[in-house]
PDB file of N, CA and C in Angstrom:
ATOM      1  N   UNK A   1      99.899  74.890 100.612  1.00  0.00           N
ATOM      2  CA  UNK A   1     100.017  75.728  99.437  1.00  0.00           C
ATOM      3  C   UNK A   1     100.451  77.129  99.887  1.00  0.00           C
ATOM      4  N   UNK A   2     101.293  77.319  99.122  1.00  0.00           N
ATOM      5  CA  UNK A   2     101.900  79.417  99.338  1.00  0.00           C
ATOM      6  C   UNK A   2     100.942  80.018  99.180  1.00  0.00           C
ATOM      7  N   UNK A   3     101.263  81.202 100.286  1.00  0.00           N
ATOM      8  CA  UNK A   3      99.933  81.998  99.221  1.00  0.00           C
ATOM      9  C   UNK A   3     100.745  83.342  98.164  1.00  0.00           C
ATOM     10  N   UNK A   4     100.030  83.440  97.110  1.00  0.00           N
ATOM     11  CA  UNK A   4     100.553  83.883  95.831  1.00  0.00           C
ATOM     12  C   UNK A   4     101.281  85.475  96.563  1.00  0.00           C
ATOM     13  N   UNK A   5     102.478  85.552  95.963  1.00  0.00           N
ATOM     14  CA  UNK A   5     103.516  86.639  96.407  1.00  0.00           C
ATOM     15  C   UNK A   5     103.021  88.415  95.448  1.00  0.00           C
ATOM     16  N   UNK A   6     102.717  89.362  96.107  1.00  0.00           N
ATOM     17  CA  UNK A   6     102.830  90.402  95.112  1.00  0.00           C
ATOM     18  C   UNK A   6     104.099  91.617  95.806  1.00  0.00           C
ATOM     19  N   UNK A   7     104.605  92.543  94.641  1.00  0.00           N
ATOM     20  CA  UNK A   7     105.638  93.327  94.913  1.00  0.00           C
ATOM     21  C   UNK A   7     104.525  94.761  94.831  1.00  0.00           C
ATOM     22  N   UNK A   8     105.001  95.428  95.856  1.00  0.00           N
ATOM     23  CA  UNK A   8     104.748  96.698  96.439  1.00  0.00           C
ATOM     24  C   UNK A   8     106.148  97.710  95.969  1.00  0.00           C
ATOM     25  N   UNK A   9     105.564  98.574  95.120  1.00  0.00           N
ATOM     26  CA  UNK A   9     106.475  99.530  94.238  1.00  0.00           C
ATOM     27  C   UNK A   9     105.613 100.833  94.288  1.00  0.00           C
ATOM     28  N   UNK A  10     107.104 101.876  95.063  1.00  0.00           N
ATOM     29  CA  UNK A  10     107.104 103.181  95.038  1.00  0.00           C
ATOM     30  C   UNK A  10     108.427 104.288  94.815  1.00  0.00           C
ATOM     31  N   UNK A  11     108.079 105.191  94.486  1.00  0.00           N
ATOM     32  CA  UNK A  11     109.494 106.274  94.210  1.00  0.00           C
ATOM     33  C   UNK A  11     109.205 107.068  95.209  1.00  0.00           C
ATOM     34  N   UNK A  12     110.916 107.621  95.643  1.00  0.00           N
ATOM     35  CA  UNK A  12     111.505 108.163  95.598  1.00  0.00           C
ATOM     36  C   UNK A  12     112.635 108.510  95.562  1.00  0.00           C
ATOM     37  N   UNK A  13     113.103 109.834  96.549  1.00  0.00           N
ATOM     38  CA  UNK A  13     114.249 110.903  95.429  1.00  0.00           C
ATOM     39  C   UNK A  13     115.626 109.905  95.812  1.00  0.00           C
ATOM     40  N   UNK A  14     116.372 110.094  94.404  1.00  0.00           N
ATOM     41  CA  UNK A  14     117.627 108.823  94.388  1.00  0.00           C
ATOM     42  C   UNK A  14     118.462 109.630  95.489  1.00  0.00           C
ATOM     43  N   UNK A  15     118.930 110.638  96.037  1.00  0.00           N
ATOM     44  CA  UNK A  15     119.398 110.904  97.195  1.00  0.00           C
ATOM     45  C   UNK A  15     118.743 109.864  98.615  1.00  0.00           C
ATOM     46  N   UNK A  16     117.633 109.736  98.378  1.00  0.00           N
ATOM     47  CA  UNK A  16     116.924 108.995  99.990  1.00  0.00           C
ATOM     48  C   UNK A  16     116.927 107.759  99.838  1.00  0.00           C
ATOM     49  N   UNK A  17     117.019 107.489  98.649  1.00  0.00           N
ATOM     50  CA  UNK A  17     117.369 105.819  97.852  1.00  0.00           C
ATOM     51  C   UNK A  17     118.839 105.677  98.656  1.00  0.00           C
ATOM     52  N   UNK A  18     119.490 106.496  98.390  1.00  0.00           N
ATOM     53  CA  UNK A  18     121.005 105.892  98.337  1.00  0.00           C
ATOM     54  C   UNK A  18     121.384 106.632 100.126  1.00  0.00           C
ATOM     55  N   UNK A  19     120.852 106.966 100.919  1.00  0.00           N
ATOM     56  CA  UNK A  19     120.395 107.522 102.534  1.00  0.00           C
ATOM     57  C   UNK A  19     120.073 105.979 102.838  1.00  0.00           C
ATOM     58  N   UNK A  20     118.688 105.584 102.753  1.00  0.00           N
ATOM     59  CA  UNK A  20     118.176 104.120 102.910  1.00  0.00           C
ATOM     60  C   UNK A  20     118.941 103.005 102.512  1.00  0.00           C
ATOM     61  N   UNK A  21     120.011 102.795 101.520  1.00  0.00           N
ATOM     62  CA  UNK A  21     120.948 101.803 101.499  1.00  0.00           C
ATOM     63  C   UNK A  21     121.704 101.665 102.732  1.00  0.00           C
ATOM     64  N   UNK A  22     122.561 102.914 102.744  1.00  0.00           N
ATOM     65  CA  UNK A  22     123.409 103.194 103.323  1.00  0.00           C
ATOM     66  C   UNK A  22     123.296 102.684 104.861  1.00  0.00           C
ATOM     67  N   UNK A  23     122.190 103.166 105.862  1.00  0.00           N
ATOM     68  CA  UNK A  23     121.602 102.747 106.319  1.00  0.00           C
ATOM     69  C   UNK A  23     121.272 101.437 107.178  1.00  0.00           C
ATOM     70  N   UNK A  24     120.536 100.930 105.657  1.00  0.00           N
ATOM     71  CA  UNK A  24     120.191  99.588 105.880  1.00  0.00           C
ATOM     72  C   UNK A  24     121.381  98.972 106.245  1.00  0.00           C
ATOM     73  N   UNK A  25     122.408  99.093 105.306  1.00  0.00           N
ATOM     74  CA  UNK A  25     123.759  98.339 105.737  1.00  0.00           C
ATOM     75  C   UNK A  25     124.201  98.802 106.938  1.00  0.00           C
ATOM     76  N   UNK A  26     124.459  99.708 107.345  1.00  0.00           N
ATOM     77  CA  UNK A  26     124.904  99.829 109.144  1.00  0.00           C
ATOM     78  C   UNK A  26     124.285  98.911 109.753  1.00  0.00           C
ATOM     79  N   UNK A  27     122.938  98.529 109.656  1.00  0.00           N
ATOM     80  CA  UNK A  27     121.757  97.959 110.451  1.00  0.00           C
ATOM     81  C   UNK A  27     122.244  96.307 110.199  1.00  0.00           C
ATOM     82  N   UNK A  28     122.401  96.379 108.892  1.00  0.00           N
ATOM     83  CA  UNK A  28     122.664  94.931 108.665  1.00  0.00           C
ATOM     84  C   UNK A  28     121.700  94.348 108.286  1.00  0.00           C
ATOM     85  N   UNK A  29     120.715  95.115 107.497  1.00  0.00           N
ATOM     86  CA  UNK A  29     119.184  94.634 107.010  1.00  0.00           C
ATOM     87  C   UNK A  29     119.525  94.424 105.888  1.00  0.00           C
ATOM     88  N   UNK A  30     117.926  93.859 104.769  1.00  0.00           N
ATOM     89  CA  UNK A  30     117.836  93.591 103.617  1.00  0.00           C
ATOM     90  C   UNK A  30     116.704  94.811 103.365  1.00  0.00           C
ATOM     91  N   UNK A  31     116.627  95.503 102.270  1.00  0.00           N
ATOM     92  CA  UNK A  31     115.065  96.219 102.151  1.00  0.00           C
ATOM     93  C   UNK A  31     113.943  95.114 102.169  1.00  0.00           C
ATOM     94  N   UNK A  32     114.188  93.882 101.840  1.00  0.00           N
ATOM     95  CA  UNK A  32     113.138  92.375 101.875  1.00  0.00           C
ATOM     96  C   UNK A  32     113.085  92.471 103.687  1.00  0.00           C
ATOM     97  N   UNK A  33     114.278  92.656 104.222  1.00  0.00           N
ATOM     98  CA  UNK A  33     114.124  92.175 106.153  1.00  0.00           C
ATOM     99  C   UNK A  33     113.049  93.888 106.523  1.00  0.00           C
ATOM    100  N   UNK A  34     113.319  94.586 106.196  1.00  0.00           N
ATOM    101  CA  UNK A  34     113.238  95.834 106.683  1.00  0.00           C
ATOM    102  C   UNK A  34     111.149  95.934 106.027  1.00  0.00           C
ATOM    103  N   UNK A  35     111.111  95.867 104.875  1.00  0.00           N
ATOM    104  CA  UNK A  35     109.729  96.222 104.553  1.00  0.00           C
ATOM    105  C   UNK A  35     108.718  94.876 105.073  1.00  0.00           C
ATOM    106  N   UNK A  36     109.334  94.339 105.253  1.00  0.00           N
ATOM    107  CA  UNK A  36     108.618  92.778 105.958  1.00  0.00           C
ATOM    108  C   UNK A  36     108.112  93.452 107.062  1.00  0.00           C
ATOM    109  N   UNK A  37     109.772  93.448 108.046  1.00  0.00           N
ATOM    110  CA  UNK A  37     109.284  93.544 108.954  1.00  0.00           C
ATOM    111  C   UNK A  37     108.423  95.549 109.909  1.00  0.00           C
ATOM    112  N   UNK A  38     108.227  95.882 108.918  1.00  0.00           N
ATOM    113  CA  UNK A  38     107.393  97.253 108.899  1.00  0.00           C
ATOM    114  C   UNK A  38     106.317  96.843 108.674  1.00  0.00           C
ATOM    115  N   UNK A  39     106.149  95.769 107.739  1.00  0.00           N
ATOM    116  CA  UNK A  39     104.103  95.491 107.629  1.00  0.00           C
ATOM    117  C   UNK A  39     104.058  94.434 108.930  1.00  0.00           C
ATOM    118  N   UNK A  40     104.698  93.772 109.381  1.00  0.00           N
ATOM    119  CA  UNK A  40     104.195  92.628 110.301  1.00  0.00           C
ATOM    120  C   UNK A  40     104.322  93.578 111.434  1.00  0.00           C
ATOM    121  N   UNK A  41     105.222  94.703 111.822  1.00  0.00           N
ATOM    122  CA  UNK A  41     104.520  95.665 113.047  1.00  0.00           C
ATOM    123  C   UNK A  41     103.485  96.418 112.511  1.00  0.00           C
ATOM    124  N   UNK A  42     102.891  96.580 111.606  1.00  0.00           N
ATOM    125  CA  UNK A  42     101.875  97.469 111.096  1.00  0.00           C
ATOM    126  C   UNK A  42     100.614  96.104 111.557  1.00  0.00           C
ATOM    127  N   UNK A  43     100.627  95.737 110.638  1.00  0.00           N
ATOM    128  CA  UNK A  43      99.849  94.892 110.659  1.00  0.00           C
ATOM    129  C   UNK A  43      99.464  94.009 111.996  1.00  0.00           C
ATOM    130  N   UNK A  44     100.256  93.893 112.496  1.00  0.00           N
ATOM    131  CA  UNK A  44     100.623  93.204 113.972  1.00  0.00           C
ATOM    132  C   UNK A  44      99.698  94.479 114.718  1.00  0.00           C
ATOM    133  N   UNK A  45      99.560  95.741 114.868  1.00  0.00           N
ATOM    134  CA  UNK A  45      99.448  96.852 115.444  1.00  0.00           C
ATOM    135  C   UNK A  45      99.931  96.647 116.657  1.00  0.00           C
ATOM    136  N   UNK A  46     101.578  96.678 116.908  1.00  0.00           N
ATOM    137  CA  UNK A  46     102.671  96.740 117.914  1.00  0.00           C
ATOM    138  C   UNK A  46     102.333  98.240 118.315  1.00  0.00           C
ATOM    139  N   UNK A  47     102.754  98.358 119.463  1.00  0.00           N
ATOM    140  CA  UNK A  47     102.032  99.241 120.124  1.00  0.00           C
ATOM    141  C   UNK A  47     103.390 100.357 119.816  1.00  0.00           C
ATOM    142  N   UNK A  48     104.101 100.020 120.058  1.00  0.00           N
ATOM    143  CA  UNK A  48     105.279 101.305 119.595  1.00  0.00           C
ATOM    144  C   UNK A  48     105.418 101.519 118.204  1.00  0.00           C
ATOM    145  N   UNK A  49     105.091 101.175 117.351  1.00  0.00           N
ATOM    146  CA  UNK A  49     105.016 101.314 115.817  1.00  0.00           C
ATOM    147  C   UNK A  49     103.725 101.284 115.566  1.00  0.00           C
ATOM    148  N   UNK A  50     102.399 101.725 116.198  1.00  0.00           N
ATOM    149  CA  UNK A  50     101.357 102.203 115.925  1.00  0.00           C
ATOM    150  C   UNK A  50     101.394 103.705 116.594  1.00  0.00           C
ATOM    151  N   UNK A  51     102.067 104.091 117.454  1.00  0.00           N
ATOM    152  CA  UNK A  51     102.937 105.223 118.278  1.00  0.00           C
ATOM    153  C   UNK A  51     102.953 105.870 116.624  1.00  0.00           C
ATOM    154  N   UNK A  52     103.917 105.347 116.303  1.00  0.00           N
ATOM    155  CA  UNK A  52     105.112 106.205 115.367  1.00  0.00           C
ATOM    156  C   UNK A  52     103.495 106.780 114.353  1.00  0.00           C
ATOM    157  N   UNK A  53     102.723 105.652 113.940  1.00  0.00           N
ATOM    158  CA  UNK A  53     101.840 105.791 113.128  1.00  0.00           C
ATOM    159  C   UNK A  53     101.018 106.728 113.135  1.00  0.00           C
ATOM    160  N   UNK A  54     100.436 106.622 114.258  1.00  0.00           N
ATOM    161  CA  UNK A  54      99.633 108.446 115.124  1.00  0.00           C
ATOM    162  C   UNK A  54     100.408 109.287 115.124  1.00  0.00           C
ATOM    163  N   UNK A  55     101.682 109.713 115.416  1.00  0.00           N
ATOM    164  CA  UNK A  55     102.680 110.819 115.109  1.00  0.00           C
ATOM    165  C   UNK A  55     102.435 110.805 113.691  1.00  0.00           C
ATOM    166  N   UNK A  56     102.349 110.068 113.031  1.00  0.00           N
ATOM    167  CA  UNK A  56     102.994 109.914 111.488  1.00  0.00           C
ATOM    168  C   UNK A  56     101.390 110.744 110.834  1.00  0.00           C
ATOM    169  N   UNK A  57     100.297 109.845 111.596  1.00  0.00           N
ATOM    170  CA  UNK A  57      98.690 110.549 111.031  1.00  0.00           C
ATOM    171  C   UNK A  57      98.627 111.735 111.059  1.00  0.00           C
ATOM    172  N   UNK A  58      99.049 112.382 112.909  1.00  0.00           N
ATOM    173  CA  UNK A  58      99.304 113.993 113.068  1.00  0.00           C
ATOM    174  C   UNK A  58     100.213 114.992 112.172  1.00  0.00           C
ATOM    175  N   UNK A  59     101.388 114.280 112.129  1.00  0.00           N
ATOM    176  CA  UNK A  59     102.091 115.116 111.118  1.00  0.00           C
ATOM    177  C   UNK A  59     101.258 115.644 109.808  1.00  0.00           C
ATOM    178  N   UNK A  60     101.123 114.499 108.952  1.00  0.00           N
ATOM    179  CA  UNK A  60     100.692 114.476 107.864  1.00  0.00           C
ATOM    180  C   UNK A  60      99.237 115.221 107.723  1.00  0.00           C
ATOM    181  N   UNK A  61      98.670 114.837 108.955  1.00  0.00           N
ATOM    182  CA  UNK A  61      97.099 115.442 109.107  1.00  0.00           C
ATOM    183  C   UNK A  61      95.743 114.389 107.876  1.00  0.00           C
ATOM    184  N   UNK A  62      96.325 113.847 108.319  1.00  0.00           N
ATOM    185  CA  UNK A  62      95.487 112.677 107.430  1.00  0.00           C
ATOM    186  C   UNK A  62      94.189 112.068 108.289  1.00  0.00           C
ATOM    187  N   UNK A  63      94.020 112.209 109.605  1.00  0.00           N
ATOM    188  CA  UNK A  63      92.981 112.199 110.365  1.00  0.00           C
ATOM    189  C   UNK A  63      92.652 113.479 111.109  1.00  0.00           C
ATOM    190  N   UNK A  64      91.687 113.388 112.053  1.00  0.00           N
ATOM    191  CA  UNK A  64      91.185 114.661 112.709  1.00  0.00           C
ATOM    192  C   UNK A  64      91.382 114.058 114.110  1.00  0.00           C
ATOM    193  N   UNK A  65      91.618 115.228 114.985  1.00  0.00           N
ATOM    194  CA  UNK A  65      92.043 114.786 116.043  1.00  0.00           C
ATOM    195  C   UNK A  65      91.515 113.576 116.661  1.00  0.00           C
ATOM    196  N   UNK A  66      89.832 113.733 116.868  1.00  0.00           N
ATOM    197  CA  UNK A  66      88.687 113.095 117.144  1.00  0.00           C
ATOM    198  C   UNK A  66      88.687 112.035 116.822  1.00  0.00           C
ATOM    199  N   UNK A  67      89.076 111.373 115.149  1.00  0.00           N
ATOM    200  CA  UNK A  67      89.403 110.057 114.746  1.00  0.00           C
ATOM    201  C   UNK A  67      90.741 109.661 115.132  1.00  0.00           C
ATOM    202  N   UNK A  68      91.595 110.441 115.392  1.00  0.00           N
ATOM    203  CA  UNK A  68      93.054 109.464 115.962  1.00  0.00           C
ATOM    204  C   UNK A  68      92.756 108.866 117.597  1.00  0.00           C
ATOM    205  N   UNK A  69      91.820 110.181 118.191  1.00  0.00           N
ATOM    206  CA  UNK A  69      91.725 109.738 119.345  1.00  0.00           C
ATOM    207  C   UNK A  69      91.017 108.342 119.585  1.00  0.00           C
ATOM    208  N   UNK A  70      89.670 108.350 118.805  1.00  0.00           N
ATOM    209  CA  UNK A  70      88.881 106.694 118.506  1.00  0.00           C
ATOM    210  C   UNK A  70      89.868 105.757 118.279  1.00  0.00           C
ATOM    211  N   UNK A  71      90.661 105.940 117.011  1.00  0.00           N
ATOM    212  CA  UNK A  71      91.576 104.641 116.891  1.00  0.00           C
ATOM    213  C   UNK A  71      92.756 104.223 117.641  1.00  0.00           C
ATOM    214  N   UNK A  72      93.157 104.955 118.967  1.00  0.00           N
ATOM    215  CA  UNK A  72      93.742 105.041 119.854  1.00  0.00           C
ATOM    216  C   UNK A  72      92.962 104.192 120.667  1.00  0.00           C
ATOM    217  N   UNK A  73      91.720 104.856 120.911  1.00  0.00           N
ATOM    218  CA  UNK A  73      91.118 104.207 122.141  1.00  0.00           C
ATOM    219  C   UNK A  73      90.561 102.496 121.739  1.00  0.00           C
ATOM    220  N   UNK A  74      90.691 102.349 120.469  1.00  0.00           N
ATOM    221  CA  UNK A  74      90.020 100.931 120.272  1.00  0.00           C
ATOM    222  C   UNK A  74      91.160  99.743 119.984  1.00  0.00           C
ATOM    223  N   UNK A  75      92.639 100.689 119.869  1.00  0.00           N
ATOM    224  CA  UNK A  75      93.557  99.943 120.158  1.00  0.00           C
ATOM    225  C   UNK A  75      93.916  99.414 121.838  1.00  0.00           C
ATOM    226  N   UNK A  76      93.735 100.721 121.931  1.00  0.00           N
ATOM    227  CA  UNK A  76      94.020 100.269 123.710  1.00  0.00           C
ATOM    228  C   UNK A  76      92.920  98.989 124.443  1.00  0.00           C
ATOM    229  N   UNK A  77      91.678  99.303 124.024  1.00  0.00           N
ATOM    230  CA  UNK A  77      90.513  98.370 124.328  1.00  0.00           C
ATOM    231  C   UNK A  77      90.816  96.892 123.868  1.00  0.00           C
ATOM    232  N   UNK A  78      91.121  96.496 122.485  1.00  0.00           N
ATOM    233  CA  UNK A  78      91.603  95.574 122.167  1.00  0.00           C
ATOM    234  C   UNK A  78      92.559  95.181 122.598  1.00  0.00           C
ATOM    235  N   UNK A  79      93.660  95.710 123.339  1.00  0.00           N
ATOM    236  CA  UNK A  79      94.665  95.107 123.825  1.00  0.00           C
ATOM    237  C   UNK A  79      94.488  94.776 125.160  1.00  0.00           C
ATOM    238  N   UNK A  80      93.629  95.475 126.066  1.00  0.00           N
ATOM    239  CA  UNK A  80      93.096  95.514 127.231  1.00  0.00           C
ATOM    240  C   UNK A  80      92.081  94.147 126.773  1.00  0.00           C
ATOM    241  N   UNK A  81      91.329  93.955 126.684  1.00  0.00           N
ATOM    242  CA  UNK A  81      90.402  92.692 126.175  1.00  0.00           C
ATOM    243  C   UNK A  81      91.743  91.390 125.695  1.00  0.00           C
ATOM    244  N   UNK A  82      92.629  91.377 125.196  1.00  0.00           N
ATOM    245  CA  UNK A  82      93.510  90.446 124.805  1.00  0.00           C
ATOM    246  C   UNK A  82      93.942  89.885 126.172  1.00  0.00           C
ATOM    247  N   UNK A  83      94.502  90.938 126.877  1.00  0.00           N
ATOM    248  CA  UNK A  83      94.854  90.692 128.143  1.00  0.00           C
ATOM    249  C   UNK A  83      94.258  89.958 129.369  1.00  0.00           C
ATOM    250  N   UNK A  84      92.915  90.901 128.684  1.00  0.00           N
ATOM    251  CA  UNK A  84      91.657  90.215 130.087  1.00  0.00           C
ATOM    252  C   UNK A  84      91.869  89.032 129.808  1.00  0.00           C
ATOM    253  N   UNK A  85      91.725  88.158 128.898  1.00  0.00           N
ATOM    254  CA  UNK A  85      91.167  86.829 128.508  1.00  0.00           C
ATOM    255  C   UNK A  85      92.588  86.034 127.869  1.00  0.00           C
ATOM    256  N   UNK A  86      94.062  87.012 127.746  1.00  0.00           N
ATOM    257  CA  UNK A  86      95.166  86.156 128.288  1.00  0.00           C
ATOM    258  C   UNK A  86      94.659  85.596 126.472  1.00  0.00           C
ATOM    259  N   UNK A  87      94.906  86.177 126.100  1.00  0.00           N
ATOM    260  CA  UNK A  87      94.765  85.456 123.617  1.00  0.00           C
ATOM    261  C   UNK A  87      95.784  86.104 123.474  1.00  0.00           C
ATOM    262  N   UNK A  88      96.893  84.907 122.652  1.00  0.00           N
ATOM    263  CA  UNK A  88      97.621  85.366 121.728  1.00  0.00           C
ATOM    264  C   UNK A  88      97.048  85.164 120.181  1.00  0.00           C
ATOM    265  N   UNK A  89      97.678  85.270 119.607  1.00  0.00           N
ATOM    266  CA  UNK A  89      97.089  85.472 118.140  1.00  0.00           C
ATOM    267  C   UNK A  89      97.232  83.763 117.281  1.00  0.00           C
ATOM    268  N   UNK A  90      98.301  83.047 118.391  1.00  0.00           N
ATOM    269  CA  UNK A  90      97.461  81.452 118.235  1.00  0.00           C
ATOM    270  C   UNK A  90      96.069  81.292 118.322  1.00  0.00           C
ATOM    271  N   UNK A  91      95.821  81.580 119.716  1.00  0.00           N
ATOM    272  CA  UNK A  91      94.874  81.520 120.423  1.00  0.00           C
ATOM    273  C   UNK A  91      93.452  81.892 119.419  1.00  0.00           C
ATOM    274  N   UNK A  92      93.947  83.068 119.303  1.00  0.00           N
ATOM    275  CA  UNK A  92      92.395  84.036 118.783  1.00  0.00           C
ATOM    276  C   UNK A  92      92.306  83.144 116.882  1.00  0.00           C
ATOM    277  N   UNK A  93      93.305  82.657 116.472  1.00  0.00           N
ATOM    278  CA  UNK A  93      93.453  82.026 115.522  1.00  0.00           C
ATOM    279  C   UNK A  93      92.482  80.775 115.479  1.00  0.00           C
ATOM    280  N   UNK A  94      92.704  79.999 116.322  1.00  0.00           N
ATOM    281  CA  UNK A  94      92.194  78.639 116.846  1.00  0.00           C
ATOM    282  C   UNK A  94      90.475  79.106 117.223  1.00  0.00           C
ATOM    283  N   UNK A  95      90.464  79.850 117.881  1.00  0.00           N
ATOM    284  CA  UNK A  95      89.127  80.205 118.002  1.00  0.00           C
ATOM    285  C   UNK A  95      88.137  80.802 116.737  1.00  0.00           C
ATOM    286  N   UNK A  96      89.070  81.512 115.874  1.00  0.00           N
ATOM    287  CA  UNK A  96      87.944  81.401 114.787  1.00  0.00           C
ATOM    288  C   UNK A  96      88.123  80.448 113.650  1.00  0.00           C
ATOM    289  N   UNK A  97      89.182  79.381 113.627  1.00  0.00           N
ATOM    290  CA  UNK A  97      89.287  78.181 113.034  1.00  0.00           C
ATOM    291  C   UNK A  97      87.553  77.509 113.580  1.00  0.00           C
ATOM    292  N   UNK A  98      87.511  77.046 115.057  1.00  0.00           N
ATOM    293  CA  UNK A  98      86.771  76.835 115.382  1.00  0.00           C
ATOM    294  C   UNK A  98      85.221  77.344 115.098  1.00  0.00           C
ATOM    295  N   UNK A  99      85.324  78.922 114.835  1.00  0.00           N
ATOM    296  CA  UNK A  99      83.852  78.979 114.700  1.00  0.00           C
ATOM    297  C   UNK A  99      83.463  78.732 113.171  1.00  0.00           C
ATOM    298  N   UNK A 100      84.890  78.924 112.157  1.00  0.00           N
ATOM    299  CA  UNK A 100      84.551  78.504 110.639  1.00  0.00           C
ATOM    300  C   UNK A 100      83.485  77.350 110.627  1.00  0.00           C
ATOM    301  N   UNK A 101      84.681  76.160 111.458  1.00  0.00           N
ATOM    302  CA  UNK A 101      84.143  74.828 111.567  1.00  0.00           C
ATOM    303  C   UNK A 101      82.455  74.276 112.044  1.00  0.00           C
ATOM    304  N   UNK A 102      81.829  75.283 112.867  1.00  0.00           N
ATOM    305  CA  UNK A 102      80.728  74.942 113.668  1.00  0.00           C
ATOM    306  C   UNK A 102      80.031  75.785 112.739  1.00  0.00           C
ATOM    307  N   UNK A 103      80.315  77.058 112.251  1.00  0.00           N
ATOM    308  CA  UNK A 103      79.167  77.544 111.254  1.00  0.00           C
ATOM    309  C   UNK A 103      79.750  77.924 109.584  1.00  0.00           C
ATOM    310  N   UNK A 104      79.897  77.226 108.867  1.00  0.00           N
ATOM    311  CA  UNK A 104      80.948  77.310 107.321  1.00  0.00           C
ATOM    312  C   UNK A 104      79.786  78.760 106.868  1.00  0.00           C
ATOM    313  N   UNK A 105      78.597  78.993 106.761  1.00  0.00           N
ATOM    314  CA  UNK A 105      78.153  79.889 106.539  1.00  0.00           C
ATOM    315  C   UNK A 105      78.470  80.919 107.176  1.00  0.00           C
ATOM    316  N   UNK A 106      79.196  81.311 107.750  1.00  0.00           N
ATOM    317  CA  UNK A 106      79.403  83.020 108.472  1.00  0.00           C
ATOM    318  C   UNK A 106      80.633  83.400 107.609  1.00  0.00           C
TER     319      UNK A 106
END
């Protein structure tokens, strides 16, 4: 079964609209290829597009130094721990398939 599709809708200025076409077409993208693939490195937390993201927190100032530095360091830890133990996201998948299975209550 799919899982049910929703659309993510925002403005802005029709100059940066028609910048971002433009753009996209040099690239040879779709805004469907392009916003996809911005949440699956977001979401993914790719280490060079979680980069951009901490620049992006600092700019904006939407965290304090102190909290960018934590979520820095618990990215790095998590990726350091991925490594130790050699999990891809099959892997870490299968393993909590597995613990669903042995405890349906958690």
């Amino acid at each position: 079964m799919s899982e049910k599709q929703k659309k993510v809708i925002f403005s802005i200025p029709e100059n940066d609209k028609v910048k971002f076409k433009v753009q996209l077409q040099y690239d040879s993208l779709t805004q469907g290829q392009f916003f996809k693939g911005v949440m699956e490195a977001y979401l993914g937390k790719e280490e060079h597009f979680m980069n951009f993201i901490n620049e992006l927190k600092k700019k904006l100032s939407t965290q304090s130094v102190p909290q960018r530095k934590k979520a820095q360091q618990g990215l790095k830890a998590g990726r350091s721990t991925a490594n130790k133990f050699a999990l891809d996201d099959n892997e870490l998948e299968n393993i909590f398939d597995i613990l669903e299975q042995e405890h349906p209550d958690l």
